[in-house]
N, C-alpha and C. Protein backbone atom coordinates (compact mmCIF):
# COMPACT_ATOMS: atom_id res chain seq x y z
N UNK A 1 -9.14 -0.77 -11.73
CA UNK A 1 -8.34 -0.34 -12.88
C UNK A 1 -7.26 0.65 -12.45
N UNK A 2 -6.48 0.76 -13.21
CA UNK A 2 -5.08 1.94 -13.22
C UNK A 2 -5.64 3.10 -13.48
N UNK A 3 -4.83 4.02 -13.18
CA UNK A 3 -5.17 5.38 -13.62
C UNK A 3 -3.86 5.38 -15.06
N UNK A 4 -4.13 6.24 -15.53
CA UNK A 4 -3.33 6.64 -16.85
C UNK A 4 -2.01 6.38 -16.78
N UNK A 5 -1.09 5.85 -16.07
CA UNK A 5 0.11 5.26 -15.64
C UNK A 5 0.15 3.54 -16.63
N UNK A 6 -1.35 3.42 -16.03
CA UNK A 6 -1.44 2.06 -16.94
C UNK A 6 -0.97 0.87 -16.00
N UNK A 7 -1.11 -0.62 -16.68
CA UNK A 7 -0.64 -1.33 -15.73
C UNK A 7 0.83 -2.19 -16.02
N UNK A 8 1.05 -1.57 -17.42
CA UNK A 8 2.81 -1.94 -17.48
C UNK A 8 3.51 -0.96 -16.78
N UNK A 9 3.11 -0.18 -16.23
CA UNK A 9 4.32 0.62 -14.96
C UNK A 9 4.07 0.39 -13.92
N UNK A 10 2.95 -0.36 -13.49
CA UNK A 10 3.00 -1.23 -11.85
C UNK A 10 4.29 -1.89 -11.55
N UNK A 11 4.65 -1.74 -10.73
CA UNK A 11 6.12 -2.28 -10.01
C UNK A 11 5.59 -2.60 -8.15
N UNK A 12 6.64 -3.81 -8.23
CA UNK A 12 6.65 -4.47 -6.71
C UNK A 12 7.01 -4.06 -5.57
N UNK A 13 6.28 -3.07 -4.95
CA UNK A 13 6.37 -2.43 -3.31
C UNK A 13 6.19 -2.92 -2.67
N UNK A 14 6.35 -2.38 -1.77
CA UNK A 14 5.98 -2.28 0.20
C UNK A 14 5.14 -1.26 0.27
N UNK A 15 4.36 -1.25 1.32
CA UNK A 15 3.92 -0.31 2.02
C UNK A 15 4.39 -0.87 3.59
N UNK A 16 4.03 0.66 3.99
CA UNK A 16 4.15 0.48 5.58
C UNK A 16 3.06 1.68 6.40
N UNK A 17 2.48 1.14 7.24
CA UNK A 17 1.37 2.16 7.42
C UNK A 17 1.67 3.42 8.29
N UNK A 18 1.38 4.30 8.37
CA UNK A 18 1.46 5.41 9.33
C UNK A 18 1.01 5.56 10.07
N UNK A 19 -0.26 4.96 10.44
CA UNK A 19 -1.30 4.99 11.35
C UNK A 19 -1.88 3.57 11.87
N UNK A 20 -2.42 3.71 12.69
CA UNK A 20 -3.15 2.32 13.06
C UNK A 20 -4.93 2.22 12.57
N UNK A 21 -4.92 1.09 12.18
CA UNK A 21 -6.31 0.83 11.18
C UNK A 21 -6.08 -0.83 10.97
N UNK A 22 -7.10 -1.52 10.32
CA UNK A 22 -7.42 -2.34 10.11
C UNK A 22 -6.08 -3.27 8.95
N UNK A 23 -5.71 -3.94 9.21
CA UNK A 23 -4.49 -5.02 8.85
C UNK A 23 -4.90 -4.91 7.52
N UNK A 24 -3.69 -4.37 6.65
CA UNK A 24 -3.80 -4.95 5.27
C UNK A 24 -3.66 -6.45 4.48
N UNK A 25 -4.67 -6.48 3.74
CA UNK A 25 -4.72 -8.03 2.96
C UNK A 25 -4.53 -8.04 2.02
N UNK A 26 -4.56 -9.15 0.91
CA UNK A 26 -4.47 -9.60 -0.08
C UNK A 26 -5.41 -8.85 -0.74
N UNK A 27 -5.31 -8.60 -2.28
CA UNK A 27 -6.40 -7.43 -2.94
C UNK A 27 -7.13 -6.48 -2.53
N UNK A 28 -6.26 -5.97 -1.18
CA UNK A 28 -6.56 -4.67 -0.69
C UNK A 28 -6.44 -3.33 -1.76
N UNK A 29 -7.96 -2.35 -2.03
CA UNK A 29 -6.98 -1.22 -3.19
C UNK A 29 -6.20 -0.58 -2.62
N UNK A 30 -5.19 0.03 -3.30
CA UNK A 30 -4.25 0.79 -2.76
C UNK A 30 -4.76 2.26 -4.06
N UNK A 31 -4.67 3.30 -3.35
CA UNK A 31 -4.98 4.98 -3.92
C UNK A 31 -4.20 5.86 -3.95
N UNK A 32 -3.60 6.45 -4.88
CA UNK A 32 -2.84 8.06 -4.26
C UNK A 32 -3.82 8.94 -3.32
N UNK A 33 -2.91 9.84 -2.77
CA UNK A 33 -4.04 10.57 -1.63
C UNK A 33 -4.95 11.05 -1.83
N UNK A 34 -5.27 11.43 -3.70
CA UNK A 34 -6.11 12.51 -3.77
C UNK A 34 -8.21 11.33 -4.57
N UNK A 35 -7.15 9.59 -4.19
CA UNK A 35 -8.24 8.83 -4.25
C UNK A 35 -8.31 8.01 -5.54
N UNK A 36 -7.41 8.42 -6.54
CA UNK A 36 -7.28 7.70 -7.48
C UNK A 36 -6.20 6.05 -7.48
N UNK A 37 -7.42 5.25 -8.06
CA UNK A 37 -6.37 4.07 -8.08
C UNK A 37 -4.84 3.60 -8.23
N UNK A 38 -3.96 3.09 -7.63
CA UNK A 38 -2.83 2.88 -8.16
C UNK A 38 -2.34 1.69 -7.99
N UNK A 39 -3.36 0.72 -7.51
CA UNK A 39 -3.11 -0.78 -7.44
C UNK A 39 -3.51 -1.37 -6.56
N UNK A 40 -2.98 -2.36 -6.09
CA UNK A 40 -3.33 -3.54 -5.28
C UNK A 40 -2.46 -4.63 -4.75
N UNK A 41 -2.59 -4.61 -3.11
CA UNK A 41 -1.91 -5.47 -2.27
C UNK A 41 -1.74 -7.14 -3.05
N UNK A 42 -0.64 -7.34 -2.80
CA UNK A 42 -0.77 -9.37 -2.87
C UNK A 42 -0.88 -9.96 -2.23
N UNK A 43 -0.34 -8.99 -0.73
CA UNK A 43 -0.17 -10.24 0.89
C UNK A 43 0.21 -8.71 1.82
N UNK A 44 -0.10 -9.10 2.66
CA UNK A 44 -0.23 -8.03 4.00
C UNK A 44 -0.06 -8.67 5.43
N UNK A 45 0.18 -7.76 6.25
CA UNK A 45 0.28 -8.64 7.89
C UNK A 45 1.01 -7.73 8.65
N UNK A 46 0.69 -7.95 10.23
CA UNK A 46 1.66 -6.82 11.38
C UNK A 46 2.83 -7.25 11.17
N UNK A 47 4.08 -6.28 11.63
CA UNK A 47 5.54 -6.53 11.23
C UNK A 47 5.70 -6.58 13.19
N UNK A 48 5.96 -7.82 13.67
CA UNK A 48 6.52 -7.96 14.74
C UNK A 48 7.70 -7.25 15.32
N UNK A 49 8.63 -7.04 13.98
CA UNK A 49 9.96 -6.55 14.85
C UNK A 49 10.10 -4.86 14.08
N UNK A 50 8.43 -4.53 13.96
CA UNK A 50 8.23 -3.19 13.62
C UNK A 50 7.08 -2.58 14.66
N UNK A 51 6.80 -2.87 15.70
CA UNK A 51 6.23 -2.69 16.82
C UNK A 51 4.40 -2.89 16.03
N UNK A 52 4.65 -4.38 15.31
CA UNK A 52 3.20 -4.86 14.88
C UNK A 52 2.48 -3.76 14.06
N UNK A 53 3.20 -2.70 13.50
CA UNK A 53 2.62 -1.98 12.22
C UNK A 53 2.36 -2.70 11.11
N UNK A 54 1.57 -2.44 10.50
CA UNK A 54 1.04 -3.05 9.16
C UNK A 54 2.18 -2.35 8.06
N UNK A 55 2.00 -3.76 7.42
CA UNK A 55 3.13 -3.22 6.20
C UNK A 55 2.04 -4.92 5.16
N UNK A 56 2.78 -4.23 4.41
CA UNK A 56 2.69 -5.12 3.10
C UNK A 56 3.19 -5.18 1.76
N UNK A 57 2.46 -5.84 0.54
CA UNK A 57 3.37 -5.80 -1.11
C UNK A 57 2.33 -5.95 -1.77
N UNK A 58 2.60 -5.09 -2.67
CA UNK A 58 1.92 -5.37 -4.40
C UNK A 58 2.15 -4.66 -5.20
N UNK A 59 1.47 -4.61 -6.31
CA UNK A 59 2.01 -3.84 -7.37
C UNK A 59 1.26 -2.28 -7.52
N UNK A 60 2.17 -1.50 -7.52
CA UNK A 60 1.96 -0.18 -7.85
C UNK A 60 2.17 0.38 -8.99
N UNK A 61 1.62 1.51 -9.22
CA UNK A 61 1.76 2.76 -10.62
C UNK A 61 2.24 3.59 -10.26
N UNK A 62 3.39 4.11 -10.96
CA UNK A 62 3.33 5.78 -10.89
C UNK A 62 3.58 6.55 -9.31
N UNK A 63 4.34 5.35 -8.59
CA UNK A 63 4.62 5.73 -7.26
C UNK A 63 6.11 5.45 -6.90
N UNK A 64 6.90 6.07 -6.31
CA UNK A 64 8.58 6.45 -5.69
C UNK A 64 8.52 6.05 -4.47
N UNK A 65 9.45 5.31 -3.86
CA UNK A 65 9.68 4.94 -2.75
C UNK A 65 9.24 6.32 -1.81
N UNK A 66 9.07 6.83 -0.45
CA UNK A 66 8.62 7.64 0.01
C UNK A 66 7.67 8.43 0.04
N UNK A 67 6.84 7.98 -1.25
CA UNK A 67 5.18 8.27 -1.44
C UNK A 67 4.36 8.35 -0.43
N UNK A 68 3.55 8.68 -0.02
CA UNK A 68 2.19 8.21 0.79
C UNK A 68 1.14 7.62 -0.13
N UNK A 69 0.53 6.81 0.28
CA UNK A 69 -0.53 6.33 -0.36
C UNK A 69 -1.76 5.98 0.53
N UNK A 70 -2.62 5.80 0.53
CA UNK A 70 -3.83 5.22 1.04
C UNK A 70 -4.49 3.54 0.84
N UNK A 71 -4.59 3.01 1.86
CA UNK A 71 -4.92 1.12 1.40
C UNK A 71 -6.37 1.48 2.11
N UNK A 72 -7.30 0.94 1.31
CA UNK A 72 -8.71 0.79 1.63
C UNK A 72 -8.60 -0.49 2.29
N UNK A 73 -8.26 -0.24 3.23
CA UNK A 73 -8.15 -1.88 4.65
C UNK A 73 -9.53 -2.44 4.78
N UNK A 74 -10.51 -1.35 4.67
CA UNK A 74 -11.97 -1.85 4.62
C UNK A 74 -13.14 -1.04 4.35
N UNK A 75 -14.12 -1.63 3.99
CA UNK A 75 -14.78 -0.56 3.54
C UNK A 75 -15.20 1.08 4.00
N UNK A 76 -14.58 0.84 5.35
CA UNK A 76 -15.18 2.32 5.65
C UNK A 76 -13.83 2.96 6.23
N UNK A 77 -12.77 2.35 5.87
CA UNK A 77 -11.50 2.64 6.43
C UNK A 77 -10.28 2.84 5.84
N UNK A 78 -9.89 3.93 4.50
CA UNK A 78 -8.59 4.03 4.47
C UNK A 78 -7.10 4.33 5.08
N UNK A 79 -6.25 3.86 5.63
CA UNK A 79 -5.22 4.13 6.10
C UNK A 79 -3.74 4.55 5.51
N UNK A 80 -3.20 5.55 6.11
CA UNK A 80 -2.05 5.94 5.31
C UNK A 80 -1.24 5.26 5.64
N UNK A 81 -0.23 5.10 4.55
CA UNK A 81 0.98 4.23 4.18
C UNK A 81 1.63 5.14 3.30
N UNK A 82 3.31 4.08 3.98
CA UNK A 82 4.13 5.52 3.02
C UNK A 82 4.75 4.29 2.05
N UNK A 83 5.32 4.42 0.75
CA UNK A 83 5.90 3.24 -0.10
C UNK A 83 7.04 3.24 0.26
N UNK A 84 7.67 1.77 0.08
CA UNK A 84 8.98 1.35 0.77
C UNK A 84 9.39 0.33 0.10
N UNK A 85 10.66 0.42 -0.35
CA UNK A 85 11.56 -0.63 -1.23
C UNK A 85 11.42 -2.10 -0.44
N UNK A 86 11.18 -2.81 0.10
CA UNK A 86 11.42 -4.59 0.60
C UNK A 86 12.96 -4.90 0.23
N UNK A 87 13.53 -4.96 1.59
CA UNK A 87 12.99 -5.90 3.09
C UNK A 87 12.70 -4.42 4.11
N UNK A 88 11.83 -4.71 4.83
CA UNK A 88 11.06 -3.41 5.40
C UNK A 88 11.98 -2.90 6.83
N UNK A 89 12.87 -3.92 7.47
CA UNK A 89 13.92 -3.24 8.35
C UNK A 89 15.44 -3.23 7.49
């Protein structure tokens, strides 16, 4: 679920990760830092001509290009990502 943003203010991002961790996927959650929901990946994958960093898209809440956010890549693994308008170079 959304946090109080709701899900008519989800809008179509990027992420791009900051760190190295486990490849983002499809209905990956995505969190603000402090752990609260703010959506969910549609499609994910390494960016080749981004030295194979993880980046990806889906819809977000209540988040500005230059955000950080957190993608639960897996269960025991969130990774930071910062939000980014698409096309990612």
């Amino acid at each position: 679920k959304m946090r109080s943003h709701g899900e008519e203010d989800a809008r179509w991002w990027g992420v791009r990760y900051l760190e190295k961790g486990p490849l983002p996927r499809p209905g990956k959650p995505v969190t603000d830092l402090d752990g609260a929901p703010i959506g969910q990946l549609t499609s994910g994958a390494p960016a080749p001509s981004l030295d194979n960093v993880g980046i990806g898209i889906g819809y977000l809440a209540g988040v500005s290009e230059g955000d950080e956010v957190m993608v639960q890549a897996s269960p025991r693994k969130a990774v930071r990502a910062v939000v980014v308008r698409p096309p990612f170079v």
